[in-house]
N, C-alpha and C. Protein backbone atom coordinates (compact mmCIF):
# COMPACT_ATOMS: atom_id res chain seq x y z
N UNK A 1 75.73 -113.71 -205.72
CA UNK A 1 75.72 -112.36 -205.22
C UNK A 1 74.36 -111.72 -205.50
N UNK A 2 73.48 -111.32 -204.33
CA UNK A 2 72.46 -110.85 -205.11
C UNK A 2 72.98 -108.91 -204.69
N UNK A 3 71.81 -108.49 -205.59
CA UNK A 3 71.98 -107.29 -205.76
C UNK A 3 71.53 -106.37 -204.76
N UNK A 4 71.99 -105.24 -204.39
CA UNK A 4 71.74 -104.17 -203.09
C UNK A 4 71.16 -103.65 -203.60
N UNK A 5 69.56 -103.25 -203.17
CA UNK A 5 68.71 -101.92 -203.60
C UNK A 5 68.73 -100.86 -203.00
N UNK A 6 69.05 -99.92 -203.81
CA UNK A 6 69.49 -98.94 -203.21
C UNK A 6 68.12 -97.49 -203.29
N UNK A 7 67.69 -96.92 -202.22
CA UNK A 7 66.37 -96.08 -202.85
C UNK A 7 67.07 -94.72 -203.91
N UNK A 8 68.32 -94.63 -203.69
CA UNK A 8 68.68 -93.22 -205.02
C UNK A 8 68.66 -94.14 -206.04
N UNK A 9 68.77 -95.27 -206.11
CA UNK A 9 68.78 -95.86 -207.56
C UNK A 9 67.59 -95.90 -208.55
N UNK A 10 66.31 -95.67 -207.13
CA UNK A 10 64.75 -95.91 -208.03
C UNK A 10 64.78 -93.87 -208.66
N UNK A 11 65.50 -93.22 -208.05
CA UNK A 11 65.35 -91.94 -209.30
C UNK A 11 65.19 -91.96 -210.37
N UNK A 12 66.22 -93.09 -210.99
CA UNK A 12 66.65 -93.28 -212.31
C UNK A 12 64.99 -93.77 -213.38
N UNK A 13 64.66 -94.83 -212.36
CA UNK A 13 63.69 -95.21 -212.97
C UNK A 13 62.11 -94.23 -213.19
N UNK A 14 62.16 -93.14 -212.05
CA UNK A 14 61.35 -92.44 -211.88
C UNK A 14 61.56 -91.45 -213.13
N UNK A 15 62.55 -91.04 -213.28
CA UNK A 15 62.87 -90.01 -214.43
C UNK A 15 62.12 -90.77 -215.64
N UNK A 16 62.63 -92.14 -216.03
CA UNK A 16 62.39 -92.71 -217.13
C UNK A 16 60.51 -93.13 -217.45
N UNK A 17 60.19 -92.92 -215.87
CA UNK A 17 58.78 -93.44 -216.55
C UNK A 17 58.38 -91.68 -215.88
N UNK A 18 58.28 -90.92 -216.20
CA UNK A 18 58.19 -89.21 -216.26
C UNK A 18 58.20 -89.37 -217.55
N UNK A 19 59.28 -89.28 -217.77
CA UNK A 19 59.49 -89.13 -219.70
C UNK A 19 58.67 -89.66 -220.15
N UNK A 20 58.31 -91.45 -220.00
CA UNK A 20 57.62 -92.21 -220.94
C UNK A 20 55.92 -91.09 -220.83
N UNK A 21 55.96 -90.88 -219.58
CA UNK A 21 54.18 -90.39 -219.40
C UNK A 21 53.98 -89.25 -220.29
N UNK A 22 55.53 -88.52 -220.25
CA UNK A 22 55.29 -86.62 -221.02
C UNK A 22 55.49 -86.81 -222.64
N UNK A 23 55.63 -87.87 -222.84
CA UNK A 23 56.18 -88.34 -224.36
C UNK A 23 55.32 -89.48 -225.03
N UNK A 24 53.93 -89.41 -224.20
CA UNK A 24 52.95 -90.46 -224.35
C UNK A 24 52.12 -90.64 -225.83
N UNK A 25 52.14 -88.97 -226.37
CA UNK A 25 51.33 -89.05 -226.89
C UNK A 25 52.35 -89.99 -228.45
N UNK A 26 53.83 -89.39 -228.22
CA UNK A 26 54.74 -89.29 -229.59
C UNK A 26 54.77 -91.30 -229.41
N UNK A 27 54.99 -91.29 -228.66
CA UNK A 27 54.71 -93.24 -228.40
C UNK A 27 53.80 -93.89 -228.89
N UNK A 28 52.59 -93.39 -228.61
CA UNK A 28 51.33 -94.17 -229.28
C UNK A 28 51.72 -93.89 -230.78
N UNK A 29 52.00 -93.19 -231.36
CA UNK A 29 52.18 -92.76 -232.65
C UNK A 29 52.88 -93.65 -233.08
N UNK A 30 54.20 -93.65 -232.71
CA UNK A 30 55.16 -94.05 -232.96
C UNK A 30 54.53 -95.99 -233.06
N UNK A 31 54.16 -96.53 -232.30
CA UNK A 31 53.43 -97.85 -232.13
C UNK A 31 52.19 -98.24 -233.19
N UNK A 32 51.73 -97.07 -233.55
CA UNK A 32 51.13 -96.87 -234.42
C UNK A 32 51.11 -96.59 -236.43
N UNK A 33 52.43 -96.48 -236.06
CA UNK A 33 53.35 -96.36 -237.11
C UNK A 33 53.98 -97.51 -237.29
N UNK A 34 54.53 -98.45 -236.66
CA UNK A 34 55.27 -99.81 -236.48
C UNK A 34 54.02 -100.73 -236.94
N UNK A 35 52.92 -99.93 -236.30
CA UNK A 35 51.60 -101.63 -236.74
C UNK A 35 50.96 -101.29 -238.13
N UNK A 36 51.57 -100.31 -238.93
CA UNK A 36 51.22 -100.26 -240.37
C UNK A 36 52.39 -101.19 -240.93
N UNK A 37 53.57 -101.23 -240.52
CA UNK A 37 54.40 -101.94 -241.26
C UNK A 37 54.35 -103.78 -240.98
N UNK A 38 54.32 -104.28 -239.35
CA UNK A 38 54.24 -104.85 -239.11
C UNK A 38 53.18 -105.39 -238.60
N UNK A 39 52.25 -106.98 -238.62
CA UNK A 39 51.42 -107.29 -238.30
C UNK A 39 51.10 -107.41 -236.73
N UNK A 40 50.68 -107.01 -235.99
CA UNK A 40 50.97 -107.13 -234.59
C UNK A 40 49.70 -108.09 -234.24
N UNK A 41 50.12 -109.44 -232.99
CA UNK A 41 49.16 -109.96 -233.00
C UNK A 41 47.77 -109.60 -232.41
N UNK A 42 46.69 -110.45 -232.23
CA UNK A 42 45.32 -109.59 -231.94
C UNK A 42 45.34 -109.04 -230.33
N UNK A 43 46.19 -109.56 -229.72
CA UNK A 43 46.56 -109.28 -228.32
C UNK A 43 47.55 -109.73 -227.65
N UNK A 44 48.05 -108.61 -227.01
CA UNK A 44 49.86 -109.47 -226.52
C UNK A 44 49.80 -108.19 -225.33
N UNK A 45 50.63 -108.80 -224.43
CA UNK A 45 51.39 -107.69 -223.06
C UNK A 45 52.39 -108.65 -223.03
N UNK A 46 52.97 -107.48 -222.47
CA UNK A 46 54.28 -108.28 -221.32
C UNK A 46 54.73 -107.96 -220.25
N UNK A 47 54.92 -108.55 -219.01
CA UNK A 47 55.28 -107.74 -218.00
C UNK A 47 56.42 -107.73 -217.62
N UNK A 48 56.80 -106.61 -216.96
CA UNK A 48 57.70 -106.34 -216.17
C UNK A 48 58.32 -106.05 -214.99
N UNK A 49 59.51 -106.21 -215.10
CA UNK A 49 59.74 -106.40 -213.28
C UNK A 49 60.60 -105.27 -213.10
N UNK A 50 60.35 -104.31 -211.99
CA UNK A 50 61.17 -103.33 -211.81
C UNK A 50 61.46 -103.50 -210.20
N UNK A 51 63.05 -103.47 -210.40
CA UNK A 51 63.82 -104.04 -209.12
C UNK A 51 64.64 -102.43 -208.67
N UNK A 52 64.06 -101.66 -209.32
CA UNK A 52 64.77 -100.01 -208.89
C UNK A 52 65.99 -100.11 -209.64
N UNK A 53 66.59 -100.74 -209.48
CA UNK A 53 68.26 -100.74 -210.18
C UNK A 53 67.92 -100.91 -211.73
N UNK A 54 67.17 -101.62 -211.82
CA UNK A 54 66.73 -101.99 -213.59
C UNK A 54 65.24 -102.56 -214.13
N UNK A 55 64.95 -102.49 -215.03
CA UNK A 55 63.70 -102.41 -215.11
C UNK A 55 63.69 -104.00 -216.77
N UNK A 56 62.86 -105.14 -216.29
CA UNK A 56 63.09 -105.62 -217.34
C UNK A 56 61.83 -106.79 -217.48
N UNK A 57 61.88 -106.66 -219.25
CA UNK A 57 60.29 -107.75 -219.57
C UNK A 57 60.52 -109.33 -218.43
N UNK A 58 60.00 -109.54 -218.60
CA UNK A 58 60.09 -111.04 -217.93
C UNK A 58 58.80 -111.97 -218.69
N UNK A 59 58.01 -111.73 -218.93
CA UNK A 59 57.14 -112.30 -219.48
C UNK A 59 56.10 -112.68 -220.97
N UNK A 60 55.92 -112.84 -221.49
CA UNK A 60 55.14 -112.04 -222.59
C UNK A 60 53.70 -112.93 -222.98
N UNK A 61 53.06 -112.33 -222.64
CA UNK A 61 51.51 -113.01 -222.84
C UNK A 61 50.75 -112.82 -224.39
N UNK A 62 50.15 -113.92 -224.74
CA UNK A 62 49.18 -113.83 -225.56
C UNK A 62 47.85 -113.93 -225.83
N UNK A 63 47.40 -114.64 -224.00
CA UNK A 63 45.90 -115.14 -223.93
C UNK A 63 45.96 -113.83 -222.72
N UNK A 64 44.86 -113.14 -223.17
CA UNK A 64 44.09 -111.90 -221.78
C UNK A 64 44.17 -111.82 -220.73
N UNK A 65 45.01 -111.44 -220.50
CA UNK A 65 45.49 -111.27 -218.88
C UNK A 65 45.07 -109.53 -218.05
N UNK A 66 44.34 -109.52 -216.98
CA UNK A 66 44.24 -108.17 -216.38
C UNK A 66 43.77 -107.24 -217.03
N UNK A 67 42.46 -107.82 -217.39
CA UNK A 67 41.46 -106.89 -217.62
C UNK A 67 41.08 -105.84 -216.58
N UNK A 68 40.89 -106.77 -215.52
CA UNK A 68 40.46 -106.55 -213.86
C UNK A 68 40.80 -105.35 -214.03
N UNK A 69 42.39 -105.05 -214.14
CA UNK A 69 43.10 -104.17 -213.07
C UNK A 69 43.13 -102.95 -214.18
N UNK A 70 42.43 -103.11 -215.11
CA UNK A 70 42.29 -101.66 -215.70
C UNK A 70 41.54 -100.37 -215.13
N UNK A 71 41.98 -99.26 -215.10
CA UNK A 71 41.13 -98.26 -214.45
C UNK A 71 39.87 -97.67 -215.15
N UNK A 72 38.93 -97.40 -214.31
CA UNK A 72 37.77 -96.84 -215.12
C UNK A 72 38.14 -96.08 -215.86
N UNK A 73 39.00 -95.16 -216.05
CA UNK A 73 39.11 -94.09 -217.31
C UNK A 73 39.98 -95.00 -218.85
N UNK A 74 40.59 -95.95 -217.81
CA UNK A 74 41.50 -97.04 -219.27
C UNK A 74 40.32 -97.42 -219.90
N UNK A 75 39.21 -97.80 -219.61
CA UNK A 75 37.74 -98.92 -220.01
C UNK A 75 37.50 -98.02 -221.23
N UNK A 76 37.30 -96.74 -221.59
CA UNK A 76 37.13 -96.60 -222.65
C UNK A 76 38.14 -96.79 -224.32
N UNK A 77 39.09 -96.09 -223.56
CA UNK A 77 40.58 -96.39 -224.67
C UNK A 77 40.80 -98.06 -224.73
N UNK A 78 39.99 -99.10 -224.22
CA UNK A 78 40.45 -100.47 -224.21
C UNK A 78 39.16 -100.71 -225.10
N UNK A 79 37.89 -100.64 -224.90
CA UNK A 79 37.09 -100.88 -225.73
C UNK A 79 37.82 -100.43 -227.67
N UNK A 80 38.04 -98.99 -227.39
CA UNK A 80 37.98 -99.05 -229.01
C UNK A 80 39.47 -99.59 -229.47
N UNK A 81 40.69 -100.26 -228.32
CA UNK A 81 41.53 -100.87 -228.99
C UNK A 81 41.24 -102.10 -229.27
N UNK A 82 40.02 -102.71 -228.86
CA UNK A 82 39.53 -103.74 -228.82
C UNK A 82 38.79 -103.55 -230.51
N UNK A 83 38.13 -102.88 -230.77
CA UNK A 83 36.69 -102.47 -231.78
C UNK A 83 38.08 -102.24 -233.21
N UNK A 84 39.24 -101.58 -232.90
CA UNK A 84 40.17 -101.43 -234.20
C UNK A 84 41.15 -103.09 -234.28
N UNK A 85 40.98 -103.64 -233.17
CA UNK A 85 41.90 -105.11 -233.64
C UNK A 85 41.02 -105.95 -234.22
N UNK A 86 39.55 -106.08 -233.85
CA UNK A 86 38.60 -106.89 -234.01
C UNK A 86 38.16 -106.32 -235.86
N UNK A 87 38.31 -105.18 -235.96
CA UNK A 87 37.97 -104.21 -237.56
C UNK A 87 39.18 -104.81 -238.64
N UNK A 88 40.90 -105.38 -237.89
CA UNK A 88 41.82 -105.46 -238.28
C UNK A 88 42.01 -107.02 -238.71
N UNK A 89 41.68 -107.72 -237.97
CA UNK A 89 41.92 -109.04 -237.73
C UNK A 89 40.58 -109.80 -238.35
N UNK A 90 39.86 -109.48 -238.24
CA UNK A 90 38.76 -110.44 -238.37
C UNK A 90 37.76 -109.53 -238.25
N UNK A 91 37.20 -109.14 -239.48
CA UNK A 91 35.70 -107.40 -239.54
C UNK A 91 34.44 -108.42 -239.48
N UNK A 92 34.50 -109.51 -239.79
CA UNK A 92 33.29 -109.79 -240.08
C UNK A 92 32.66 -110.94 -238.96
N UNK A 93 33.57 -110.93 -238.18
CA UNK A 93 33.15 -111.44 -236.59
C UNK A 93 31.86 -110.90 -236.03
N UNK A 94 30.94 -111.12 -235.16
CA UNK A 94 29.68 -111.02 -234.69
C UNK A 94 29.60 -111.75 -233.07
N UNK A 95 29.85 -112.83 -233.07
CA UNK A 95 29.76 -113.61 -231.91
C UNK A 95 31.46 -114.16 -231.45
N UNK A 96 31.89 -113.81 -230.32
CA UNK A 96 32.75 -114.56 -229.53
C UNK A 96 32.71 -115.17 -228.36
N UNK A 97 33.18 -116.84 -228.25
CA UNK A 97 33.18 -117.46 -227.23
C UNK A 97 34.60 -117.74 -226.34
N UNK A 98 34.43 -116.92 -225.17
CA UNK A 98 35.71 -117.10 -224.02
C UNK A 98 35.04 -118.51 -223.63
N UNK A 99 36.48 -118.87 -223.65
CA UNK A 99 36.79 -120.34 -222.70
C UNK A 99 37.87 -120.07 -221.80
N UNK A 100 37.49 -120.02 -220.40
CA UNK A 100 38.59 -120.08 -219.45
C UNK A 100 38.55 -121.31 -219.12
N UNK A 101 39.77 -120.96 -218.27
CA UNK A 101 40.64 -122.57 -218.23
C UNK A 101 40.05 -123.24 -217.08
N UNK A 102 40.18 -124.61 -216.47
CA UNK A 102 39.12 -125.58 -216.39
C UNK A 102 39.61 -125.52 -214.92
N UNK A 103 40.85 -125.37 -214.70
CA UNK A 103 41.28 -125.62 -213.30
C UNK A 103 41.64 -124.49 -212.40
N UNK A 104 41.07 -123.58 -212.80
CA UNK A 104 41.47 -121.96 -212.27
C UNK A 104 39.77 -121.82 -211.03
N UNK A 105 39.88 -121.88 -209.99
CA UNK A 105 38.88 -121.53 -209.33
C UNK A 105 39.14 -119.89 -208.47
N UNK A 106 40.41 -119.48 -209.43
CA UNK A 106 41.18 -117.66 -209.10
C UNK A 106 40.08 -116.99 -208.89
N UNK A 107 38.84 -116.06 -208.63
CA UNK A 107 38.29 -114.91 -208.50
C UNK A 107 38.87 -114.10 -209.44
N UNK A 108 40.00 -113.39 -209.18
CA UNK A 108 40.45 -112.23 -210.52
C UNK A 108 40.58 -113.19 -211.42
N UNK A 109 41.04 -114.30 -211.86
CA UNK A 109 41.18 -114.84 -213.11
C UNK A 109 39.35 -114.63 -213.92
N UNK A 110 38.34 -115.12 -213.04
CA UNK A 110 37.57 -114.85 -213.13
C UNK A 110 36.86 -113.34 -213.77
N UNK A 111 37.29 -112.69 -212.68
CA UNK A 111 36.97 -111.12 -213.32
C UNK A 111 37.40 -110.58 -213.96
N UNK A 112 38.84 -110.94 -214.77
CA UNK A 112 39.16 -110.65 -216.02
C UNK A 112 37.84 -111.57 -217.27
N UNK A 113 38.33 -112.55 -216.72
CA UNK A 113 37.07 -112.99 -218.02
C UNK A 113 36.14 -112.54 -217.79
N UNK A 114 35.23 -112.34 -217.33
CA UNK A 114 33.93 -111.14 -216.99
C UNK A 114 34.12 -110.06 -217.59
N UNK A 115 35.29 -109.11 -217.06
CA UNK A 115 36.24 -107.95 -217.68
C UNK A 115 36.31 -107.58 -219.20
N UNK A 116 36.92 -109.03 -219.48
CA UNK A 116 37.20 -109.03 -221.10
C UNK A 116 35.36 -109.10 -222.02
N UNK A 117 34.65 -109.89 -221.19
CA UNK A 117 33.47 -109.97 -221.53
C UNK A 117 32.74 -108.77 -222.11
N UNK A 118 33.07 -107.96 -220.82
CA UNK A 118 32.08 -106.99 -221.21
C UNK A 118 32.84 -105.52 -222.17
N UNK A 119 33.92 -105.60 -222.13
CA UNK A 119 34.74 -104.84 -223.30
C UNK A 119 34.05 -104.83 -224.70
N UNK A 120 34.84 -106.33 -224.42
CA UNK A 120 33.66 -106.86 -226.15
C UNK A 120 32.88 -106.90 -226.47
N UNK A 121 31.41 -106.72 -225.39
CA UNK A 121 30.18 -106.56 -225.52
C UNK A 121 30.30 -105.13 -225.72
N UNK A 122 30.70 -104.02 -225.05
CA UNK A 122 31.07 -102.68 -225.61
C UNK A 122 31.66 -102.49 -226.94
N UNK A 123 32.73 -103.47 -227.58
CA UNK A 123 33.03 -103.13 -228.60
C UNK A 123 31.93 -103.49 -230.13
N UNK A 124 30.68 -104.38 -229.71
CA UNK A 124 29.65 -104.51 -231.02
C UNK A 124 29.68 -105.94 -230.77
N UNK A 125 30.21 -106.11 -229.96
CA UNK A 125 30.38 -108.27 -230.38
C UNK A 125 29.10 -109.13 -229.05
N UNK A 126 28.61 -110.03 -230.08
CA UNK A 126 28.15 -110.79 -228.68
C UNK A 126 28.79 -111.78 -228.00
N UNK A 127 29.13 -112.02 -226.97
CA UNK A 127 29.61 -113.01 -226.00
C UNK A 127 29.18 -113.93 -225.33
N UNK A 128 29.51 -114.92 -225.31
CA UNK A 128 29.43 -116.28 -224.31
C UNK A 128 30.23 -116.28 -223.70
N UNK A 129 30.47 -116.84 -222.79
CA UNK A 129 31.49 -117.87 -221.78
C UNK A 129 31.03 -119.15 -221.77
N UNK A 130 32.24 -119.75 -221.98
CA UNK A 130 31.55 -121.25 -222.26
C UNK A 130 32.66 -122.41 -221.75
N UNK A 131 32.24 -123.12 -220.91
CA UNK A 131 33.74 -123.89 -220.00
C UNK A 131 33.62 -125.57 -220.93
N UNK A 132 35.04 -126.06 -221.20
CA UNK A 132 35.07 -127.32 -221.84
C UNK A 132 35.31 -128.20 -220.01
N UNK A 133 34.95 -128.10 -219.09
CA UNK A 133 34.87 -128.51 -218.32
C UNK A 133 33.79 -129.76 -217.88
N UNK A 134 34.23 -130.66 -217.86
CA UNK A 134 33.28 -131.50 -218.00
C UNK A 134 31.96 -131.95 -217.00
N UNK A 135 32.41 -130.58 -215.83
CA UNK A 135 31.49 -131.01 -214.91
C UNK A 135 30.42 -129.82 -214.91
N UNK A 136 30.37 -128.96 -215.53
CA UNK A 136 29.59 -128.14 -216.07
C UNK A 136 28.84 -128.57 -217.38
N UNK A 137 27.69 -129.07 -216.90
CA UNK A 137 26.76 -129.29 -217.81
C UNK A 137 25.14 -128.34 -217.88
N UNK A 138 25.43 -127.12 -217.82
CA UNK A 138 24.27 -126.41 -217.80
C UNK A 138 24.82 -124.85 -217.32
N UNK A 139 23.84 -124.50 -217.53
CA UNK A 139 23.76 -123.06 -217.10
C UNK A 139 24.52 -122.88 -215.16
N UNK A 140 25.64 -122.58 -215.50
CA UNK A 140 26.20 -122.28 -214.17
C UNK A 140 26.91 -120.51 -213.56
N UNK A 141 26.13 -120.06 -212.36
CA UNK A 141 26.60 -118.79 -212.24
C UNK A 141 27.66 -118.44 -211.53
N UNK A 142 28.52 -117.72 -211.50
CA UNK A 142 30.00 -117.99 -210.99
C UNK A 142 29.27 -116.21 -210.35
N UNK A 143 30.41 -115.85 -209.29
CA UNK A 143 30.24 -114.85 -208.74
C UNK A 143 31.34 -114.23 -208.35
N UNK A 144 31.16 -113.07 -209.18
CA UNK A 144 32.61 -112.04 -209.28
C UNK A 144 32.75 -111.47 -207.88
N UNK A 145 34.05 -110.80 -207.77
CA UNK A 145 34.64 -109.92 -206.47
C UNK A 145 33.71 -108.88 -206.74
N UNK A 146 33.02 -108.60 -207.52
CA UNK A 146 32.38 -107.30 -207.22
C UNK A 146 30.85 -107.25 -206.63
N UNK A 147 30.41 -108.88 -206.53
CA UNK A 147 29.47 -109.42 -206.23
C UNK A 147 28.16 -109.67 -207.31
N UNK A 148 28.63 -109.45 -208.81
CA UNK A 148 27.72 -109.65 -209.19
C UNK A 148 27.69 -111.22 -209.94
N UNK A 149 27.47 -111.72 -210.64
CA UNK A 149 27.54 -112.74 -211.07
C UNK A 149 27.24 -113.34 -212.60
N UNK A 150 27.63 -113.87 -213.06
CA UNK A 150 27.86 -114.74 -214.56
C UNK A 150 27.98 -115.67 -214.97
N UNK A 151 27.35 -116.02 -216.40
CA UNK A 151 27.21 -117.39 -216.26
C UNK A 151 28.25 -117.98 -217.28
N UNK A 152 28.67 -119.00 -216.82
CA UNK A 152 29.44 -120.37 -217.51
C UNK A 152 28.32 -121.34 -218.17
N UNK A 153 28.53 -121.36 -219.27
CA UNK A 153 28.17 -122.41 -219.65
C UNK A 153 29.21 -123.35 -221.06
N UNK A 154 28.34 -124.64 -221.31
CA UNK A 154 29.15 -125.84 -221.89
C UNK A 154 29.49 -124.92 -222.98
N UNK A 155 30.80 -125.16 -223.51
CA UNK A 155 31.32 -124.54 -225.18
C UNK A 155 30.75 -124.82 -225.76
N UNK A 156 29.98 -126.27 -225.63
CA UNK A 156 28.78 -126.65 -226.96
C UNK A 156 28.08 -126.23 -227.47
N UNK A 157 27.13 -125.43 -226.25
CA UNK A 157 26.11 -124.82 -226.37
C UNK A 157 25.81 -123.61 -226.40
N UNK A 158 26.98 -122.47 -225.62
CA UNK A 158 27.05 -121.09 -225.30
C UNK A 158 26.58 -120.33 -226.17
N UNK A 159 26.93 -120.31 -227.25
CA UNK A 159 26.68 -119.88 -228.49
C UNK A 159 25.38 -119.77 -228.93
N UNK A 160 24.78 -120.79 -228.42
CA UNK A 160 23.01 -120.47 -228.84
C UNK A 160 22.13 -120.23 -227.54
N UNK A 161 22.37 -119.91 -226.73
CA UNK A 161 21.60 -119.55 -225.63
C UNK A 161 22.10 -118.73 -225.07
N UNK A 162 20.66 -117.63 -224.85
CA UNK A 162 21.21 -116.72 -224.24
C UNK A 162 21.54 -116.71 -222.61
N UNK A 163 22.03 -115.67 -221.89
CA UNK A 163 22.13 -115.78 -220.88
C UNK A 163 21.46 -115.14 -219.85
């Protein structure tokens, strides 16, 4: 039996994310209060699927997903949640190397790692990208949806050369 969507049913959900937006600030708090007690890891989402009738996680990520699709006004509040996990987790970090995955020729997969790149370069850190791909042996420039472009290089080496 699948389920009838009904459009008075998406009210319900509209009310509920009203509330969540007018009650935003007591939330962050509240999340904020939970990550003094509990260790939360250095990065996690999860998504969800909203079918109007009900609204539910389906997923839960731990490697950086949708940087991309953050809005220019999110880019600042993401940098310094970035600058307090990086202060939390590991203060005495300096250099980080992204490795995306070997068989993804995605564009947005892409521009999230670009995305995430340059966060972290906003948050104090220096960055590489560096592919364990074995057919990348050198300085290689990949070219984002936004048309600009970046370089991949070997994990071996990323780290000491600049880009």
């Amino acid at each position: 039996m699948n389920p009838q969507v009904h459009q008075s049913l998406c009210g319900r959900l509209i009310d509920l994310e009203e509330r969540v937006l007018n009650h935003s600030t007591e939330i962050e708090h509240w999340f904020r209060s939970q990550w003094r007690s509990h260790s939360p890891p250095f990065y996690g989402s999860v998504d969800l699927r909203n079918a109007c009738f009900k609204l539910a996680p389906v997923d839960t990520n731990l490697f950086p997903g949708g940087f991309n699709n953050l809005s220019e006004s999110a880019l600042p509040v993401a940098v310094q949640a970035l600058m307090v996990s990086v202060e939390t987790h590991c203060p005495d970090i300096a250099r980080v190397l992204l490795v995306p995955e070997n068989h993804t020729r995605n564009n947005f997969y892409l521009a999230n790692i670009a995305r995430l790149r340059d966060l972290l370069q906003q948050a104090g850190l220096e960055v590489r990208i560096g592919s364990l791909n074995p057919e990348i042996n050198g300085a290689h420039r990949v070219r984002r949806p936004d048309k600009s472009r970046r370089f991949i290089q070997p994990a071996c080496g990323a780290l000491g050369s600049p880009e």
